[in-house]
Protein backbone atom coordinates (compact mmCIF):
# COMPACT_ATOMS: atom_id res chain seq x y z
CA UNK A 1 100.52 93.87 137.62
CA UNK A 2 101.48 90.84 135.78
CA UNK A 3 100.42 92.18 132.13
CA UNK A 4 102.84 95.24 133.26
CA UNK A 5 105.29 92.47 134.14
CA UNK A 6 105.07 90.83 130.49
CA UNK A 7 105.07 94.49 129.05
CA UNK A 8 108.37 95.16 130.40
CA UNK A 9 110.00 91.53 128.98
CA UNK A 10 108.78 92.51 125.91
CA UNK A 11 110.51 95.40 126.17
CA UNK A 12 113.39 94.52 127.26
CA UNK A 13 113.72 91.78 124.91
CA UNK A 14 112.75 93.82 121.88
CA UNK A 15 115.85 96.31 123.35
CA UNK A 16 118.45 93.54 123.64
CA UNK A 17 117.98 91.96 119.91
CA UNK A 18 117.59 95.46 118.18
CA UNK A 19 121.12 96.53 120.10
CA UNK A 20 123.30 93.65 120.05
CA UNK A 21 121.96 93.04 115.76
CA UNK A 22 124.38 96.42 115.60
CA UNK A 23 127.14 94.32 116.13
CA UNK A 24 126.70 92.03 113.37
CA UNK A 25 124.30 93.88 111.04
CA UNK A 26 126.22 97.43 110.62
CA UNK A 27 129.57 95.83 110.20
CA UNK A 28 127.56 93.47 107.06
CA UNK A 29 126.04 96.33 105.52
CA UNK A 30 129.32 98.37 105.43
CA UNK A 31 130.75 94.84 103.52
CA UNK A 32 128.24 94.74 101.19
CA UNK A 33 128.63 98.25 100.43
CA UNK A 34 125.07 99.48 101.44
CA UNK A 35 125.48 103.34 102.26
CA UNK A 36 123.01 105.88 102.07
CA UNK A 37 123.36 108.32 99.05
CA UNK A 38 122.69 111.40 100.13
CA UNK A 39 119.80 113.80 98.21
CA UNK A 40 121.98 116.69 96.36
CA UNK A 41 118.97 119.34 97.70
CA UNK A 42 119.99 118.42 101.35
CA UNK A 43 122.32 120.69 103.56
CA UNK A 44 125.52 120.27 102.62
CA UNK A 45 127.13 119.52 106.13
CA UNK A 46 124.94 115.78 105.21
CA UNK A 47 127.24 115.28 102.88
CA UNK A 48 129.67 114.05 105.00
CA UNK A 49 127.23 111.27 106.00
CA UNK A 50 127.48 109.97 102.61
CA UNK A 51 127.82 106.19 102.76
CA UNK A 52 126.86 105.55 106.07
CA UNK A 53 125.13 102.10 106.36
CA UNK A 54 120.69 102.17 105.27
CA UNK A 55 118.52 99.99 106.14
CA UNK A 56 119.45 99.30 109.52
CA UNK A 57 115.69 99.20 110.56
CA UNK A 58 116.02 95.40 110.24
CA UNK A 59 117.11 95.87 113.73
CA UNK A 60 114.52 97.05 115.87
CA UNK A 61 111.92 95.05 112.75
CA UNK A 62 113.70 91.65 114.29
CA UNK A 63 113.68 92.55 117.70
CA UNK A 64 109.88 93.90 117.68
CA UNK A 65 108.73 90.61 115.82
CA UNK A 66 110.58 88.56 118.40
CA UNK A 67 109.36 90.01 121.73
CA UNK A 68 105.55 90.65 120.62
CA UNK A 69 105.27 87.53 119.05
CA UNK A 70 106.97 85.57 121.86
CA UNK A 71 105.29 87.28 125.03
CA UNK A 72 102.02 88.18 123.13
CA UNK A 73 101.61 84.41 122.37
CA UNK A 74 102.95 83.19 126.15
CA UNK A 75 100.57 85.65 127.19
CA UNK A 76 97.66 85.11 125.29
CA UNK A 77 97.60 80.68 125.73
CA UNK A 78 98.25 80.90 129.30
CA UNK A 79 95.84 83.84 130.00
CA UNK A 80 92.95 83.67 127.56
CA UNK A 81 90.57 85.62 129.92
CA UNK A 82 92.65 88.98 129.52
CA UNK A 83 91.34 88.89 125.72
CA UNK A 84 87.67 90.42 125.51
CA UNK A 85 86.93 89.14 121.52
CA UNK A 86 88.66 87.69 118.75
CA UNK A 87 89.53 91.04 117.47
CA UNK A 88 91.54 92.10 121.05
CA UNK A 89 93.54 88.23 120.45
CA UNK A 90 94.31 88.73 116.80
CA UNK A 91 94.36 92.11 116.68
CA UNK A 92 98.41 92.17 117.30
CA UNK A 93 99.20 89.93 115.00
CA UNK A 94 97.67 91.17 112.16
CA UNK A 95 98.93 94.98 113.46
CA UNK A 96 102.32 93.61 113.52
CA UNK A 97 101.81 92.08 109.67
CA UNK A 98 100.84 95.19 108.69
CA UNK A 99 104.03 97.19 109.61
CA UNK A 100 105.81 94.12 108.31
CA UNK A 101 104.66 94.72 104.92
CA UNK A 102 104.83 98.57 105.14
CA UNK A 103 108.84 97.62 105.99
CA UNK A 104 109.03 95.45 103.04
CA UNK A 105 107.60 98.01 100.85
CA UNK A 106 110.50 100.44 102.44
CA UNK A 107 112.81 97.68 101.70
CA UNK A 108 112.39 97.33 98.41
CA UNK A 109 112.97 101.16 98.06
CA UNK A 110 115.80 100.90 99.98
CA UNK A 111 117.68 98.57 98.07
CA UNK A 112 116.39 100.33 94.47
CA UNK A 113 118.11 103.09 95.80
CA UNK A 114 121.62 101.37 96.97
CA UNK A 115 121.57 99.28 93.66
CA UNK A 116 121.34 102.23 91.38
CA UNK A 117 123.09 104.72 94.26
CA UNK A 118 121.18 107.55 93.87
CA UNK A 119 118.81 108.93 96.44
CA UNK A 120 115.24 107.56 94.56
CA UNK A 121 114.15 104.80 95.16
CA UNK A 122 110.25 103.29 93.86
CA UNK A 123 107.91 106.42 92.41
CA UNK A 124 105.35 108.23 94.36
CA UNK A 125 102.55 105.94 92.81
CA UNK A 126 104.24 103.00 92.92
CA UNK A 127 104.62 103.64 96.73
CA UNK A 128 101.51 104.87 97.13
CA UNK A 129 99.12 101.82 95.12
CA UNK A 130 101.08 99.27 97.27
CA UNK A 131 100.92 101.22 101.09
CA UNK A 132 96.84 101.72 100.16
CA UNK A 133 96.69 97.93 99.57
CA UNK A 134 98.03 97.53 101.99
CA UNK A 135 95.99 99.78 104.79
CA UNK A 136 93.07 98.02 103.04
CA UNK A 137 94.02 94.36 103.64
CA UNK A 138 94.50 95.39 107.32
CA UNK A 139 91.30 96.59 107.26
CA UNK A 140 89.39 93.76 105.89
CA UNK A 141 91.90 91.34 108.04
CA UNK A 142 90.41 92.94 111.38
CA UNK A 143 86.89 92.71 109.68
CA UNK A 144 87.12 89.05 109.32
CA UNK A 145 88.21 88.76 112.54
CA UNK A 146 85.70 90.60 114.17
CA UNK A 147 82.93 88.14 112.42
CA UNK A 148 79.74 89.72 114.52
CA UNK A 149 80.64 93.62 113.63
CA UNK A 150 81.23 95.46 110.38
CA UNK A 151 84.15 97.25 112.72
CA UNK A 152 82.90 100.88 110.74
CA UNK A 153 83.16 102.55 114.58
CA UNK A 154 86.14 104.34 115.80
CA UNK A 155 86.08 105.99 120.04
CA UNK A 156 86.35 109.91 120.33
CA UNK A 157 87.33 111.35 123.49
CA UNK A 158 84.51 112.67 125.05
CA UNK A 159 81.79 111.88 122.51
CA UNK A 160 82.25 108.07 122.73
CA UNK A 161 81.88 105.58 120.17
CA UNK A 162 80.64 106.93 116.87
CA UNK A 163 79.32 105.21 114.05
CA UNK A 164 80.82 105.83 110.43
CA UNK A 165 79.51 103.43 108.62
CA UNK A 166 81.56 102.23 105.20
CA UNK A 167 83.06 105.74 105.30
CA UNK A 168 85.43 104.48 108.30
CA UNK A 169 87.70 102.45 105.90
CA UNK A 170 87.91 105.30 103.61
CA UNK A 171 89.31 107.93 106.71
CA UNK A 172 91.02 104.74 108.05
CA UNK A 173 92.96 104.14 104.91
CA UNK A 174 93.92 107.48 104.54
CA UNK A 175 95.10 107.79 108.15
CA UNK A 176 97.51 105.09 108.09
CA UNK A 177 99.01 105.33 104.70
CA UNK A 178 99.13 109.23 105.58
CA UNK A 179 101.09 108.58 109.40
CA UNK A 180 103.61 106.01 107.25
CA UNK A 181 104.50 108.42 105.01
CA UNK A 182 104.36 111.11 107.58
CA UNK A 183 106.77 108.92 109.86
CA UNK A 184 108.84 107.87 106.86
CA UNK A 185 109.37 111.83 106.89
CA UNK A 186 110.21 112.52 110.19
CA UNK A 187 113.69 110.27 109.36
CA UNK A 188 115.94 112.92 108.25
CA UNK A 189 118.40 113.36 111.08
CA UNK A 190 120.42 111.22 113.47
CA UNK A 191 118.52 110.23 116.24
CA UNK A 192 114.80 111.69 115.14
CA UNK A 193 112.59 109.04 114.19
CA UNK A 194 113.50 106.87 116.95
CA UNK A 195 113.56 109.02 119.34
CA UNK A 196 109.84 110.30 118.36
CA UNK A 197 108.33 106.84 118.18
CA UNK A 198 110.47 106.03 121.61
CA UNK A 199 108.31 108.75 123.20
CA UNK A 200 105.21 108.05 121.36
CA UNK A 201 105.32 104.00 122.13
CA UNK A 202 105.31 104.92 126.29
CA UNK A 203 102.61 107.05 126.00
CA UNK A 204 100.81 104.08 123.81
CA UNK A 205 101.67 101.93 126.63
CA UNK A 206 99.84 104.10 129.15
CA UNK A 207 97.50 104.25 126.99
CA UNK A 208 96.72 100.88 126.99
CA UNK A 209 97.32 100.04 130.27
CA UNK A 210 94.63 102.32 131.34
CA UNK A 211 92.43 100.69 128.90
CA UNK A 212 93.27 97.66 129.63
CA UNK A 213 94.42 96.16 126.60
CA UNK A 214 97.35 93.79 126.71
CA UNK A 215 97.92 93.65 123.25
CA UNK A 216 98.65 97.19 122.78
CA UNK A 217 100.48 97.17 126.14
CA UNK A 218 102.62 94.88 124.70
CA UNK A 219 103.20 95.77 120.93
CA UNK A 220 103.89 99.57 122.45
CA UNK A 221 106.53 98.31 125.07
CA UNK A 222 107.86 96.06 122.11
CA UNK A 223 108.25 99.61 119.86
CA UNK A 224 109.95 101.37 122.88
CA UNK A 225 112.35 98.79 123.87
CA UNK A 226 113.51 98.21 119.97
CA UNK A 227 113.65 102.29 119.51
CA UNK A 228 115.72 102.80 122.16
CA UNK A 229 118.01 99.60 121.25
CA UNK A 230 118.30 101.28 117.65
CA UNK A 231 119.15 104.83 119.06
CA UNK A 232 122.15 103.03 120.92
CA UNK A 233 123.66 103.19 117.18
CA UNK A 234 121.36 105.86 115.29
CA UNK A 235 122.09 109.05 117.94
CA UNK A 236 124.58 111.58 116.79
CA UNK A 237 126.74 110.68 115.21
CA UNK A 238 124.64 107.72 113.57
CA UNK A 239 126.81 104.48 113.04
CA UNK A 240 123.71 103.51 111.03
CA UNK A 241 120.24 104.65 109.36
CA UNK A 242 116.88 103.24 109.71
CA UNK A 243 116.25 103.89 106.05
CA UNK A 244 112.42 103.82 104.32
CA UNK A 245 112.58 99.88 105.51
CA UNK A 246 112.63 100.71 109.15
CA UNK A 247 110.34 104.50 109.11
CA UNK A 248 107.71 102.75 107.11
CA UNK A 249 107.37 100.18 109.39
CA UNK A 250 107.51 102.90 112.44
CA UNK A 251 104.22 104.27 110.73
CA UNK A 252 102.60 101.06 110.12
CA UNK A 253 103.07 99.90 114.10
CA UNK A 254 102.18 102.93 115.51
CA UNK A 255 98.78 103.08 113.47
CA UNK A 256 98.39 99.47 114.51
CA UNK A 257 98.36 100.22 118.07
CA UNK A 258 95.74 103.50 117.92
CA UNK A 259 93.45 101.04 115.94
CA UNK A 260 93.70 97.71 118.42
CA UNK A 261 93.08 100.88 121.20
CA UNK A 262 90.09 102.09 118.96
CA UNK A 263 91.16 105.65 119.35
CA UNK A 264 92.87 106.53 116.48
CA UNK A 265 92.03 110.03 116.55
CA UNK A 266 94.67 110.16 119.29
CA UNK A 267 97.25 110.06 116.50
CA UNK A 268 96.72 113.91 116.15
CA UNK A 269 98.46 113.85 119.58
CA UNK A 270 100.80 111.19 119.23
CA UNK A 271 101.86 111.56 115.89
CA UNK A 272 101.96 115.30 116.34
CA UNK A 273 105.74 115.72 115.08
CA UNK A 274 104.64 113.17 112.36
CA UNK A 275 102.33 115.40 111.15
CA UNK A 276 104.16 118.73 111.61
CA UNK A 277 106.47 117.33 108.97
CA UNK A 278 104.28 116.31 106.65
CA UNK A 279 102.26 119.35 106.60
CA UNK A 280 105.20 121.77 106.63
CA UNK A 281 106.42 119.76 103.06
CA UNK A 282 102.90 120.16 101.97
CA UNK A 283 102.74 123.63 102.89
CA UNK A 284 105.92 124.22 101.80
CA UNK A 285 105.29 122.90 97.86
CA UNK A 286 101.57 124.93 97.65
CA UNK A 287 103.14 127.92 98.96
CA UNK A 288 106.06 127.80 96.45
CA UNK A 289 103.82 127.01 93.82
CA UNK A 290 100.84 129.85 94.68
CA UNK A 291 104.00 132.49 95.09
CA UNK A 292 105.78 131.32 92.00
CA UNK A 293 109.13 130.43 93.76
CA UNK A 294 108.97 131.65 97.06
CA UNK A 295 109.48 129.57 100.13
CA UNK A 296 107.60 129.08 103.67
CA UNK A 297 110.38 127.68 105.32
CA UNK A 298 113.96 127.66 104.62
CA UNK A 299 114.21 123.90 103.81
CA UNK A 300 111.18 120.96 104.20
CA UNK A 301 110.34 118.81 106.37
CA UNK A 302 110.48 121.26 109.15
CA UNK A 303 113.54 119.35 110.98
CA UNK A 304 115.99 120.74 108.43
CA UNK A 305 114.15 124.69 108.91
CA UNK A 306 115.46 124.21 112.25
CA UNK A 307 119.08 122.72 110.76
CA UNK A 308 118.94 126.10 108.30
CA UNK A 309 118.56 128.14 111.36
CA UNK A 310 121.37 126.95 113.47
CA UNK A 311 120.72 124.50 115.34
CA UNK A 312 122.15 121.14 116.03
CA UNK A 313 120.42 118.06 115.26
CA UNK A 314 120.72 116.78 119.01
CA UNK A 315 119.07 119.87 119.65
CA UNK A 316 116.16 119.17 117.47
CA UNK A 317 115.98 115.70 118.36
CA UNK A 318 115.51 116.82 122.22
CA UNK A 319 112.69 119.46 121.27
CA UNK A 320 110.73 117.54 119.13
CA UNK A 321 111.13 114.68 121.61
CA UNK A 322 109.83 116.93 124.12
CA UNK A 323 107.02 118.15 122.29
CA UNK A 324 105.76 114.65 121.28
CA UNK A 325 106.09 114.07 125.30
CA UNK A 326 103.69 116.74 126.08
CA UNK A 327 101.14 116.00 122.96
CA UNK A 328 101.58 112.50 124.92
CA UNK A 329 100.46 113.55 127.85
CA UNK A 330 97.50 115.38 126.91
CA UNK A 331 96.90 111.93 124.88
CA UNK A 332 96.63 110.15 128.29
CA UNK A 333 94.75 112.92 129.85
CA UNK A 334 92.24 112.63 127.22
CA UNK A 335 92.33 108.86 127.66
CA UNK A 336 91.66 108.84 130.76
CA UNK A 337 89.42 111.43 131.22
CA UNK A 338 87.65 111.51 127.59
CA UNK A 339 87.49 107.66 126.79
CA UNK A 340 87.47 105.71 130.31
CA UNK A 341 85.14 108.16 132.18
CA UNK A 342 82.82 108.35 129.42
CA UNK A 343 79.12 106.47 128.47
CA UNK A 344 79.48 105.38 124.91
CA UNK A 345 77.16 107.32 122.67
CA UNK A 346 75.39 104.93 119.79
């Protein structure tokens, strides 16, 4: 009851800094003239969103910092015994540096693409050399901290905990830097990303309530209470984007709280609109290269198929908010019933 207590401050605190920056952040980046350019091969009704404030994840970045590192720290002096190892004290902190870094990395895009306003930003391998190095000091940062394991295991729902050996970092790696981009995706409309990640954060936080894990308890609340304080100026009509500075670091704190759960398999369920829009781009090139020109869907990611067809982006926000709710569910389901009611195997 009390950890659920100091979930919902962190929450709450995380919502109140993310909404009131709006105030002073959106009115700064109109002054120093930091609008989104928006991609020519986009649907033309985006046009009129040309110039509309970027980077506005600095918001809910701020806010999320602020609460976790606050309550997390409160929580962890004053109630050492909730913390099982090392790795379930530290495991936040060095989660939470990790989507730092993946925002910096959007950041830097971000303001590549405001200086020179056009809609590119840092190249594919320049994005991609720095988001694996990054995914691999994570990796190695949990690995010092766990001192007595080579952390190479990962939990699967009704298998239990299964043994990779060095392979883990190699799937690991790929996981996370494939979710960032994935998430970094997902931001193409008013109202999306946040609202995905709102919905995916309180199913993390049941998550790790039922596991028992404060940190993630309180890192997911963090995530949901600086979502929803973003959406208060990102939902149709946005006043503001998130830009590749906030949607990177989406991706990186959402991997961080699968991994300090150990069950970041789940993200198949909780990142399953994540994924939908990656895979429909990737489908999307093969099948225009395999059919010399011809196209799967009518535009990728698979938000703006739906756009092509008709309908409205609060409309798309709502189903794809919906359909991360029931992927969530069936996350907790297996939770509960795969993970908790389970004997370990190995």
């Amino acid at each position: 009851m009390v950890n659920s207590l100091w979930a919902v401050a962190t929450a709450v605190i995380s919502f109140v800094i993310s909404a009131f920056l709006g105030k002073i952040l959106i009115p700064y980046l109109h002054k120093l003239k930091f609008g989104q350019t928006i991609l020519e091969i986009g649907p033309d009704w985006h046009k009129k969103k040309q110039g509309t404030p970027t980077m506005g994840g600095i918001m809910f970045i701020a806010g999320i910092i602020v609460s976790v590192v606050l309550c997390y720290t409160v929580r962890l002096l004053t109630a050492p015994a909730d913390f099982a190892t090392t790795v379930d004290s530290y495991s936040v902190y060095i989660g939470l540096a990790m989507a730092v870094c993946y925002g910096l990395i959007g950041f830097i895009d971000d303001y590549i693409k405001v200086v020179k306003k056009r809609n590119l930003g840092l190249t594919a391998p320049q994005k991609l050399v720095l988001q694996f190095a990054v995914a691999v000091l994570y990796l190695l940062a949990l690995r010092y901290v766990a001192k007595d394991t080579s952390l190479t295991s990962t939990i699967i729902p009704f298998v239990g905990t299964v043994d990779l050996g060095w392979f883990f970092y190699v799937i690991a790696s790929v996981v996370i830097v494939g979710i960032v981009n994935a998430t970094n995706l997902t931001d193409g409309i008013d109202g999306l990303d946040g609202s995905i990640t709102f919905f995916a954060a309180v199913f993390m936080m049941l998550m790790s309530s039922m596991l028992k894990n404060v940190g993630g308890m309180m890192e997911s609340a963090a995530l949901a209470g600086g979502c929803l304080g973003f959406l208060v100026w990102n939902f149709h009509p946005a006043k503001v984007f998130m830009g590749d500075t906030g949607s990177l670091f989406l991706g990186g704190i959402v991997c961080a709280v699968l991994f300090t759960l150990d069950v970041p398999v789940l993200v198949i369920l909780i990142g399953i609109v994540y994924l939908a829009e990656m895979f429909s781009v990737i489908l999307q090139v093969g099948y225009f290269k395999l059919t010399k020109g011809k196209r799967l869907f009518k535009m990728s990611p698979i938000h703006h198929h739906f756009e092509m067809c008709g309908w409205s982006e609060v409309k798309i926000v709502c189903v794809f908010s919906l359909v991360t709710a029931v992927a969530g569910i069936l996350a907790v389901l297996l939770t509960y019933f795969g993970v908790i009611h389970i004997t370990p195997a190995g």
